[in-house]
Protein backbone atom coordinates (compact mmCIF):
# COMPACT_ATOMS: atom_id res chain seq x y z
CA UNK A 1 -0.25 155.68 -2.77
CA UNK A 2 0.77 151.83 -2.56
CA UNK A 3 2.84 150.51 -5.49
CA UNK A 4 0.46 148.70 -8.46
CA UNK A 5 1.30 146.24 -10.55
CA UNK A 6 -0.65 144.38 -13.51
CA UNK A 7 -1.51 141.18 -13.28
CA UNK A 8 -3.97 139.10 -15.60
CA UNK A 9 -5.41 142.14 -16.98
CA UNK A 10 -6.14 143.66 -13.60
CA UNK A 11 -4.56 146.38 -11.25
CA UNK A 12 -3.38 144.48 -8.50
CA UNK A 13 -2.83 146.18 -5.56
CA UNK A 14 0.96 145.32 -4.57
CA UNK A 15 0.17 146.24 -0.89
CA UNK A 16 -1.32 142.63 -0.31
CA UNK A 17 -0.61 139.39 -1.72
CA UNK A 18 -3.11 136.71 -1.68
CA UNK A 19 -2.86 133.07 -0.96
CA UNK A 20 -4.73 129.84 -1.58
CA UNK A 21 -4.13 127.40 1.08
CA UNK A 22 -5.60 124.09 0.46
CA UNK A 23 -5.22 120.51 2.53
CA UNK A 24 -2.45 118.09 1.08
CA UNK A 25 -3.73 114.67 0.10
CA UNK A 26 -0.46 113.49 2.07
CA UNK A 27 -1.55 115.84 5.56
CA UNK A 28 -0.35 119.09 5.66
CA UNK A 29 -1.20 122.31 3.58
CA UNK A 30 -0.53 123.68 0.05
CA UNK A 31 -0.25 127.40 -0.18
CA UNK A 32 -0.12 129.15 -3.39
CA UNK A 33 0.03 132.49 -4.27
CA UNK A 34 -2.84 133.85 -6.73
CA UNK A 35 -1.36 136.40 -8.98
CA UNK A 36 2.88 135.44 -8.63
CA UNK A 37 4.29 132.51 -9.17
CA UNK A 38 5.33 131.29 -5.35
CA UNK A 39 4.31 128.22 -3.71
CA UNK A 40 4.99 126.17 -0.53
CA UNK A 41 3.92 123.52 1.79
CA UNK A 42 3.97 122.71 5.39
CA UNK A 43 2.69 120.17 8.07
CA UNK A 44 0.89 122.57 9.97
CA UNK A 45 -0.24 126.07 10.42
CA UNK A 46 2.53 127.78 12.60
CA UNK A 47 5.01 126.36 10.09
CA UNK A 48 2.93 127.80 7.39
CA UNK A 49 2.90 130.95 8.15
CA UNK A 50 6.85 130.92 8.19
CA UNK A 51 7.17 129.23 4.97
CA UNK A 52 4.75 131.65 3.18
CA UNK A 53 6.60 134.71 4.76
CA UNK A 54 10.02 133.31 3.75
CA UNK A 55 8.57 132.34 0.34
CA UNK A 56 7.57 135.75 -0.30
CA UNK A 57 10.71 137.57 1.10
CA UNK A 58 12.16 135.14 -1.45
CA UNK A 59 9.95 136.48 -4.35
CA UNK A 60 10.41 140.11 -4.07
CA UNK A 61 12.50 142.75 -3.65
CA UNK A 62 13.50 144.08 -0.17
CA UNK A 63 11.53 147.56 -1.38
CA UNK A 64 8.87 145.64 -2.69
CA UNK A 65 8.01 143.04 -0.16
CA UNK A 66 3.71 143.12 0.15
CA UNK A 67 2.85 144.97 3.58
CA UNK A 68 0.01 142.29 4.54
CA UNK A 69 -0.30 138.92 3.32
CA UNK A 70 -4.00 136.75 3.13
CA UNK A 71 -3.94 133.37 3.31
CA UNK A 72 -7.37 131.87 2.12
CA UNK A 73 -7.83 128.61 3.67
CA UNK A 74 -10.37 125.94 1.26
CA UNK A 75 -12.10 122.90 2.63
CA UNK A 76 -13.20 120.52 0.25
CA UNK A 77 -15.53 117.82 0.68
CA UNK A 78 -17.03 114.96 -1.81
CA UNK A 79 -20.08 113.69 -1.07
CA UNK A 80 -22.33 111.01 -2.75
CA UNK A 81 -24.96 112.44 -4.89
C-alpha cells in the first residue's frame, strides 16, 4: 500500500504529487505544487520538467520521493464581455 499523508483535511495519496503549471506574464511557466509547499519556474517545457523533478527531489526525502508526478497545464484567456 503507497505511503498517505494528510493534507487540507484530505488523504492524499503520497504516490503522486500534483502540479499547477500556469504561463508567466514575463514568458515562461509557473509550476506549483498543490498540496506542498514547492514552486519553480522555467522558460520552456523541457526545462520544466527538470526544474519540477529537482524541486521535488529537493522537497522530500530520498524514501519518500512521489513515484509519478502531474503537471496540470492552465490557459487563461480574457475576453471582452
Amino acid at each position: 500500500m503507497a505511503p498517505e499523508r494528510m493534507g487540507a483535511g484530505l488523504e492524499t495519496d503520497m504516490s503522486e504529487i500534483h502540479f499547477v503549471v500556469e504561463e508567466a506574464d514575463e514568458g515562461g511557466y509557473i509550476a506549483k505544487a498543490v498540496n506542498d509547499d514547492i514552486f519553480t519556474e522555467a522558460d520552456d517545457i523541457a526545462t520544466l520538467h527538470t526544474n519540477v523533478r529537482d524541486a521535488v527531489h529537493c522537497h522530500f526525502d530520498k524514501d519518500n520521493i512521489p513515484a509519478v508526478i502531474r503537471l496540470h497545464f492552465t490557459h487563461e484567456e480574457v475576453i471582452a464581455a
